[in-house]
PDB file of N, CA and C in Angstrom:
ATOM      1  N   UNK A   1      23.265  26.088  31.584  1.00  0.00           N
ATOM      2  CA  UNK A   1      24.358  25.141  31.625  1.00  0.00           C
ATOM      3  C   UNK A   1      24.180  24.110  30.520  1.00  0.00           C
ATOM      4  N   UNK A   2      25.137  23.855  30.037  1.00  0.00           N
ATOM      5  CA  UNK A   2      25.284  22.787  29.012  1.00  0.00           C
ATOM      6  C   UNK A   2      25.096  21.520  29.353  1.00  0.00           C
ATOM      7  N   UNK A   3      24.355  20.627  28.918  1.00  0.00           N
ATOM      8  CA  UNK A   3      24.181  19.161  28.901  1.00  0.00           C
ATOM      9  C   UNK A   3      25.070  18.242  28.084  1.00  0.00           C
ATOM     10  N   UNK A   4      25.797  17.319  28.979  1.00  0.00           N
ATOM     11  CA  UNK A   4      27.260  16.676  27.736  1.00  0.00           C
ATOM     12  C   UNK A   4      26.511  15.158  28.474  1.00  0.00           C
ATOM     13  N   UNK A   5      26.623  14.051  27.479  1.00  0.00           N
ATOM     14  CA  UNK A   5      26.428  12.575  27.173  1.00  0.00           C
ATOM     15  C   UNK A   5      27.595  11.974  27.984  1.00  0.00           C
ATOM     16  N   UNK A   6      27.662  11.063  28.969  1.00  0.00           N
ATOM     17  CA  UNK A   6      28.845  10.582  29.392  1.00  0.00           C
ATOM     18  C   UNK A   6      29.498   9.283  28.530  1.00  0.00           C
ATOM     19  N   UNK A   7      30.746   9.483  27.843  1.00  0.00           N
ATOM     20  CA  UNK A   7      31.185   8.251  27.556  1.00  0.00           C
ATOM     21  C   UNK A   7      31.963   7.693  28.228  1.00  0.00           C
ATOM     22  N   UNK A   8      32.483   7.965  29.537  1.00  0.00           N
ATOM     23  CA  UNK A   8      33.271   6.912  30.272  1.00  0.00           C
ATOM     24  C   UNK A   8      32.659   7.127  31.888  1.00  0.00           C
ATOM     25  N   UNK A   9      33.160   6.651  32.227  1.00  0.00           N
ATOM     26  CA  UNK A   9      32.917   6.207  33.676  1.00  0.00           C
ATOM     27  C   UNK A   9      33.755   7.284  34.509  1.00  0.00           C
ATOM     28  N   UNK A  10      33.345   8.007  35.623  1.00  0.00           N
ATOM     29  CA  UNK A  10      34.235   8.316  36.461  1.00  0.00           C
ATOM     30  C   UNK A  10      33.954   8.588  37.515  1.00  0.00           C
ATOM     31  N   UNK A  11      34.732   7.450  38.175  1.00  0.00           N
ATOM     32  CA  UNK A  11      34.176   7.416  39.786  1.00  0.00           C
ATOM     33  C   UNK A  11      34.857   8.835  40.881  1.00  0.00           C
ATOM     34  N   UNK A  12      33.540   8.498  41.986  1.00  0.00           N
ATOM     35  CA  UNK A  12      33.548   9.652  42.698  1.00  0.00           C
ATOM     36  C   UNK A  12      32.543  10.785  42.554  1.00  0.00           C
ATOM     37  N   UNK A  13      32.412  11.414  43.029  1.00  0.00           N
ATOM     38  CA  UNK A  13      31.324  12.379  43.306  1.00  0.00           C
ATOM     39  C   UNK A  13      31.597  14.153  42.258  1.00  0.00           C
ATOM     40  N   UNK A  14      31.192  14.692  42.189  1.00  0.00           N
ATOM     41  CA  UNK A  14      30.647  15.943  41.561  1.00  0.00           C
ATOM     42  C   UNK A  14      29.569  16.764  42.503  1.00  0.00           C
ATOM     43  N   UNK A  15      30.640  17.438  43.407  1.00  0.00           N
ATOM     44  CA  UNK A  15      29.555  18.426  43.979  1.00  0.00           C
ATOM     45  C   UNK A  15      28.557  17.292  44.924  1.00  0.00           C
ATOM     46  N   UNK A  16      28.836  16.567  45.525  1.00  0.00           N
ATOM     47  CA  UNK A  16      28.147  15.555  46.029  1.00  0.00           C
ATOM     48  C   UNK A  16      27.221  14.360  45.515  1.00  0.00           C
ATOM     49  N   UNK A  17      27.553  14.690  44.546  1.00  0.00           N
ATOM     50  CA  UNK A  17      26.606  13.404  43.851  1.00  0.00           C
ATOM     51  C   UNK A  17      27.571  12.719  42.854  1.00  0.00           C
ATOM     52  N   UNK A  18      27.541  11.398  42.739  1.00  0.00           N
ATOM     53  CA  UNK A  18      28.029  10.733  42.239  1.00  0.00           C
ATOM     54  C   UNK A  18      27.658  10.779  40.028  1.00  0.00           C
ATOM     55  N   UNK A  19      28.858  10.500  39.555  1.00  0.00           N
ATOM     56  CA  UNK A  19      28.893  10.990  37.814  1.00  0.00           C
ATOM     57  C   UNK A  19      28.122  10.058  37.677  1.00  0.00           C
ATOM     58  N   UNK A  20      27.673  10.548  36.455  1.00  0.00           N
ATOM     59  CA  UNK A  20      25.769   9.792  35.821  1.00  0.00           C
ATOM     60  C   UNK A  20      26.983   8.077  35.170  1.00  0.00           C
ATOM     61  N   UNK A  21      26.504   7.403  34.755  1.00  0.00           N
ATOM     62  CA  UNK A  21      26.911   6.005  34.068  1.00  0.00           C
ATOM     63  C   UNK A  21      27.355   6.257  32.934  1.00  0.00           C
ATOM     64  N   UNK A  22      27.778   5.665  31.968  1.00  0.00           N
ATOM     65  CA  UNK A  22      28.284   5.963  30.519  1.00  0.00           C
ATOM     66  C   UNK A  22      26.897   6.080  30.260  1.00  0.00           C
ATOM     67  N   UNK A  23      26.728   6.969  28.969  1.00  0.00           N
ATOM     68  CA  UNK A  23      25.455   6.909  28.504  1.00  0.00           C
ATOM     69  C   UNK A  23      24.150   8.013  29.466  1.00  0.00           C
ATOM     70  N   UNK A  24      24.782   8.471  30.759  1.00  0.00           N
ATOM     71  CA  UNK A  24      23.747   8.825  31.085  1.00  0.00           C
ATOM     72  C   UNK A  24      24.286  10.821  30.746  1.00  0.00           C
ATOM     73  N   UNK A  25      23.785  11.893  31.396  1.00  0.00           N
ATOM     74  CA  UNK A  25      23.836  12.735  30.738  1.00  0.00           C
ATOM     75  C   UNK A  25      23.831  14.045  31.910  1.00  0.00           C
ATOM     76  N   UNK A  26      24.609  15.165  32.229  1.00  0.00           N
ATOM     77  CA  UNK A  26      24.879  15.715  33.339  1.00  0.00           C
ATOM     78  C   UNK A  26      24.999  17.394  32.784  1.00  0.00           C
ATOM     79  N   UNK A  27      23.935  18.283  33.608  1.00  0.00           N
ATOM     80  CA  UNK A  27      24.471  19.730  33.535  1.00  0.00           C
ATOM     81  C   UNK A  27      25.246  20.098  34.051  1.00  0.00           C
ATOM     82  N   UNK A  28      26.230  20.637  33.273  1.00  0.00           N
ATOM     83  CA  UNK A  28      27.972  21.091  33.555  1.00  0.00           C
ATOM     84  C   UNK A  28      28.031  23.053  33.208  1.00  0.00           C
ATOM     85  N   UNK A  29      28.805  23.462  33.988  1.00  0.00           N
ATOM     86  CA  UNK A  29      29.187  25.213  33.341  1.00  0.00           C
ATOM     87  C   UNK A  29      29.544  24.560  32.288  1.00  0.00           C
ATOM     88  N   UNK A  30      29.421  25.743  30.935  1.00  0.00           N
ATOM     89  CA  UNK A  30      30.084  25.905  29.510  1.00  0.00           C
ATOM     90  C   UNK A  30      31.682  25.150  29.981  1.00  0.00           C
ATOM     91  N   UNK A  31      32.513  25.904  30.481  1.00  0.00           N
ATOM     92  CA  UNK A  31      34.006  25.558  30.439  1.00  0.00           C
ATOM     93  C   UNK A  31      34.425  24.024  30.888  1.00  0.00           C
ATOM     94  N   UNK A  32      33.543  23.749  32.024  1.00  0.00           N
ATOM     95  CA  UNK A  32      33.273  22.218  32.176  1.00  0.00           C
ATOM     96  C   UNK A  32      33.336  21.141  31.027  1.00  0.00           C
ATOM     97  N   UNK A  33      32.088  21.743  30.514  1.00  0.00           N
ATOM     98  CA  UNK A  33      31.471  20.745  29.195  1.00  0.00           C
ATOM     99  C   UNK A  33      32.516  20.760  28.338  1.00  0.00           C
ATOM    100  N   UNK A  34      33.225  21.848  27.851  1.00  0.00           N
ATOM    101  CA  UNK A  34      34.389  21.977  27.079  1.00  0.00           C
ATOM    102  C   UNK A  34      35.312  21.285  27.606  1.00  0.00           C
ATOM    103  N   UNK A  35      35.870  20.858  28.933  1.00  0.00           N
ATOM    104  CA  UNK A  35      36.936  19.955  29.019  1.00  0.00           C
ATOM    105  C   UNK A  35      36.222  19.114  28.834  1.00  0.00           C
ATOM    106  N   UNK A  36      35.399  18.497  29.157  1.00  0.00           N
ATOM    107  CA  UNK A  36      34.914  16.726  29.738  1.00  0.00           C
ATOM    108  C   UNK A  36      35.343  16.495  28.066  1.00  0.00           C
ATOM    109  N   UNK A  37      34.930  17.283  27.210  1.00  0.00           N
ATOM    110  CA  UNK A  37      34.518  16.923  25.249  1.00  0.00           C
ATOM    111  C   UNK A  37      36.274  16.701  25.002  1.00  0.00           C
ATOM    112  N   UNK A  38      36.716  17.927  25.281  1.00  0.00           N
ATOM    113  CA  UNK A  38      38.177  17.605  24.752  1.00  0.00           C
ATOM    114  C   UNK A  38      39.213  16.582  25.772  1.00  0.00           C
ATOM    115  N   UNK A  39      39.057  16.448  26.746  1.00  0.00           N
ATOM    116  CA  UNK A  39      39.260  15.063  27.385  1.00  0.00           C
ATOM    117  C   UNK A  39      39.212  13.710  26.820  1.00  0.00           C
ATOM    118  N   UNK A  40      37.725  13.490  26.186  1.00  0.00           N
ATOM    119  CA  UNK A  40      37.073  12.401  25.888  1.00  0.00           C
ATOM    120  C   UNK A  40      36.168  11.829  26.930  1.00  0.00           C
ATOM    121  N   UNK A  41      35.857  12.554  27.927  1.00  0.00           N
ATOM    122  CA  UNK A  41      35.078  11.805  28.736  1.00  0.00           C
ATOM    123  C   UNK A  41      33.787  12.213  28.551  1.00  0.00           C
ATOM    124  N   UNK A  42      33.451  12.512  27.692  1.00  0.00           N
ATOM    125  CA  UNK A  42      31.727  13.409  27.650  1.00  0.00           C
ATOM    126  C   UNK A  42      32.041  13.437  25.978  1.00  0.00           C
ATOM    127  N   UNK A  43      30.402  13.903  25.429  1.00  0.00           N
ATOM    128  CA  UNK A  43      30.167  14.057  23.999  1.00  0.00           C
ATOM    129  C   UNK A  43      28.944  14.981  24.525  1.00  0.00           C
ATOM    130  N   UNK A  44      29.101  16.061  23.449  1.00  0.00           N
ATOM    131  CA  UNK A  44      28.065  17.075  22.930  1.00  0.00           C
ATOM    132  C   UNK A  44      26.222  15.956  22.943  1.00  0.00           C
ATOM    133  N   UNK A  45      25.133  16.059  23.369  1.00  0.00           N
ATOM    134  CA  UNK A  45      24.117  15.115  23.084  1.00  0.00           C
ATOM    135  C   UNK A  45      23.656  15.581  21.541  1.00  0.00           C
ATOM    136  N   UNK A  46      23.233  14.309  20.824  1.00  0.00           N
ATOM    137  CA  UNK A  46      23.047  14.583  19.559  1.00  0.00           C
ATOM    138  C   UNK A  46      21.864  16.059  18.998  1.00  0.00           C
ATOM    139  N   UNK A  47      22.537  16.558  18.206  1.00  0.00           N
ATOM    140  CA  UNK A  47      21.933  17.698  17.405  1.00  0.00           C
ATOM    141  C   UNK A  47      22.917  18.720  17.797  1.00  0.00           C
ATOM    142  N   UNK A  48      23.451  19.010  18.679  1.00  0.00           N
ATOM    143  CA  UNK A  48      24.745  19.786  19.134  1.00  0.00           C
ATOM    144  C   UNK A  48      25.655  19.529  18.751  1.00  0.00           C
ATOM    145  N   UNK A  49      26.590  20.177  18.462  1.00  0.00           N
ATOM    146  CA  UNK A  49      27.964  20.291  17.409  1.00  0.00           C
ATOM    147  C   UNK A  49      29.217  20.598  18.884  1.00  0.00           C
ATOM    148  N   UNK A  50      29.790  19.380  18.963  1.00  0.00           N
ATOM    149  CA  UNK A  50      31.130  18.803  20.014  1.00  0.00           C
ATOM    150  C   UNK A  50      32.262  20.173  19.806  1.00  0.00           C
ATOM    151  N   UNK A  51      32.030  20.175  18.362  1.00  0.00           N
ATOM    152  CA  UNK A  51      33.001  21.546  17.966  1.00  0.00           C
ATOM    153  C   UNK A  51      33.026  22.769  18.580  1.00  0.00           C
ATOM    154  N   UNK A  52      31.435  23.228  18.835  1.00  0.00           N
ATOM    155  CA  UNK A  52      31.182  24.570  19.419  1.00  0.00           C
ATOM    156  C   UNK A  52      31.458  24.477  21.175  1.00  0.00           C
ATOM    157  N   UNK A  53      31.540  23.251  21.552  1.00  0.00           N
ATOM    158  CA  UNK A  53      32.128  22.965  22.559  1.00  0.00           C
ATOM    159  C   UNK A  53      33.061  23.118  23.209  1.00  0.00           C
ATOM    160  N   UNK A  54      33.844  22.243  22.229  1.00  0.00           N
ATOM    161  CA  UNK A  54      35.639  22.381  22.115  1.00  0.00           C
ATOM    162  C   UNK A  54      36.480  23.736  21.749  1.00  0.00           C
ATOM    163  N   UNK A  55      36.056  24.258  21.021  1.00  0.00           N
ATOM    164  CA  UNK A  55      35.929  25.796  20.728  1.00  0.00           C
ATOM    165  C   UNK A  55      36.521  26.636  22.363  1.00  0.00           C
ATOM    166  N   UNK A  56      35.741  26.065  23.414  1.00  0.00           N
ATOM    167  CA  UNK A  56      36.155  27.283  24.670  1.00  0.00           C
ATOM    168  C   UNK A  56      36.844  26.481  25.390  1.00  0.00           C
ATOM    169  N   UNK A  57      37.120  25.337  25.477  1.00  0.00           N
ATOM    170  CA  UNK A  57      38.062  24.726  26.099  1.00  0.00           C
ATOM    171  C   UNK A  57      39.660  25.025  26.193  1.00  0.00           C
ATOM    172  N   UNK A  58      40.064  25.500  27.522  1.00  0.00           N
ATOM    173  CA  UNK A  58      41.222  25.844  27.702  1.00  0.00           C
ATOM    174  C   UNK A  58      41.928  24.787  28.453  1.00  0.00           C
ATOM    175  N   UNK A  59      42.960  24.267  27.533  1.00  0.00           N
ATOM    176  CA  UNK A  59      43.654  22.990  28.406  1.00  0.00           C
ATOM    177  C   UNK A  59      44.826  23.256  28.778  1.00  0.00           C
ATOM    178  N   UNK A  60      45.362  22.851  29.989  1.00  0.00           N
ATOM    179  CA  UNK A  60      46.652  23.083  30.659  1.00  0.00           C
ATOM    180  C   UNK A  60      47.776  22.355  30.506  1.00  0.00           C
ATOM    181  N   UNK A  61      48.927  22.860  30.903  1.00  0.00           N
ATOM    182  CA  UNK A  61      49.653  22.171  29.914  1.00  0.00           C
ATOM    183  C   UNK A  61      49.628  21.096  30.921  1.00  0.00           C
ATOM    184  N   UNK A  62      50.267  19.807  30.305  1.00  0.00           N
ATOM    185  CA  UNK A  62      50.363  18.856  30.613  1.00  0.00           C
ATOM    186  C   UNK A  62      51.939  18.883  31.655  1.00  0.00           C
ATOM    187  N   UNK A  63      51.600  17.935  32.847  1.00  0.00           N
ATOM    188  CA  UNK A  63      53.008  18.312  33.399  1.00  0.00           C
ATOM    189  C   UNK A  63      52.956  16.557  33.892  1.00  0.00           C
ATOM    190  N   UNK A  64      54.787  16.405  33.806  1.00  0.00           N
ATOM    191  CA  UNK A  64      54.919  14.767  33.959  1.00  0.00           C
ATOM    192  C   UNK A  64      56.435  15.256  34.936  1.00  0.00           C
ATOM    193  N   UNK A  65      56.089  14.279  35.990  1.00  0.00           N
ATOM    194  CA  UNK A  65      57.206  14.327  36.988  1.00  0.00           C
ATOM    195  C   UNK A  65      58.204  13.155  36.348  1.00  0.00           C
ATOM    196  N   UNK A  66      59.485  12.584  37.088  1.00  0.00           N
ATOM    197  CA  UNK A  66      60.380  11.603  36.824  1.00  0.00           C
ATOM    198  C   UNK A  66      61.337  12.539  35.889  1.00  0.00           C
ATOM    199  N   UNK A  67      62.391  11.187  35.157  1.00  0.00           N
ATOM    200  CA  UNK A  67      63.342  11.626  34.742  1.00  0.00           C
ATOM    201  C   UNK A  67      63.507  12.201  33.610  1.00  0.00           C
ATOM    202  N   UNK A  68      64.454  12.990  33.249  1.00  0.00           N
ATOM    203  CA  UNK A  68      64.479  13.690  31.707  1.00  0.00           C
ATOM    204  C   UNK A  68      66.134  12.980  31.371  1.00  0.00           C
ATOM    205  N   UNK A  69      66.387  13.496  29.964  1.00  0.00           N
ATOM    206  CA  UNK A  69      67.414  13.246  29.605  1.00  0.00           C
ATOM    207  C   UNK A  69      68.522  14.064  30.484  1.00  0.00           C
ATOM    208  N   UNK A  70      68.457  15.703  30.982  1.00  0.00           N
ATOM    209  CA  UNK A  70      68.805  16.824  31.447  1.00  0.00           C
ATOM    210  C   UNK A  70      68.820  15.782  32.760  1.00  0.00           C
ATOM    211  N   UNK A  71      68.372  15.218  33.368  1.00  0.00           N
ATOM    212  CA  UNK A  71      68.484  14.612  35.525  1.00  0.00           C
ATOM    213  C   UNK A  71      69.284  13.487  35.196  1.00  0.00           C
ATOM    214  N   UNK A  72      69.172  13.120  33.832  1.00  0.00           N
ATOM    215  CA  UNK A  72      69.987  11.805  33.946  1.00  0.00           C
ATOM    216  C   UNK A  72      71.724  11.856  33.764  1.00  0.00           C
ATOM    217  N   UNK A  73      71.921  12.920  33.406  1.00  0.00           N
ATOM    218  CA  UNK A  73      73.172  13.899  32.849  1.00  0.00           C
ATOM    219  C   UNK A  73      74.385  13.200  31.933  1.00  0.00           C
TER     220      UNK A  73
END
């Protein structure tokens, strides 16, 4: 499992244990580590390349409820 650097905070638990502090550092599956990087909430730890990371990251599309131009008619 991949080791990613935390840069933000995120409260709540992981599998029962609560996310390491900014700065602290957490084994994640590969596909994991690849979101947290392309998120922004995690960084590759130095000597590792963020790229080879980001590389397997599959992101979903983004979905936003409320109004469109189309509901507003």
């Amino acid at each position: 499992m991949p080791k990613v650097e935390m840069v933000v905070l995120i409260s709540g638990t992981r599998n029962g244990v609560d996310w390491p502090a900014v700065g602290g550092f957490i084994d994640v599956p590969a596909q994991e580590a690849a979101e947290l990087i392309a998120n922004g909430f995690a960084r590759a730890p130095e000597g590792k390349s963020a790229e080879s990371e980001k590389a397997t990251a599959r992101r979903k599309p983004e979905q936003r409820g409320g109004l469109t131009k189309a509901s507003l008619g």
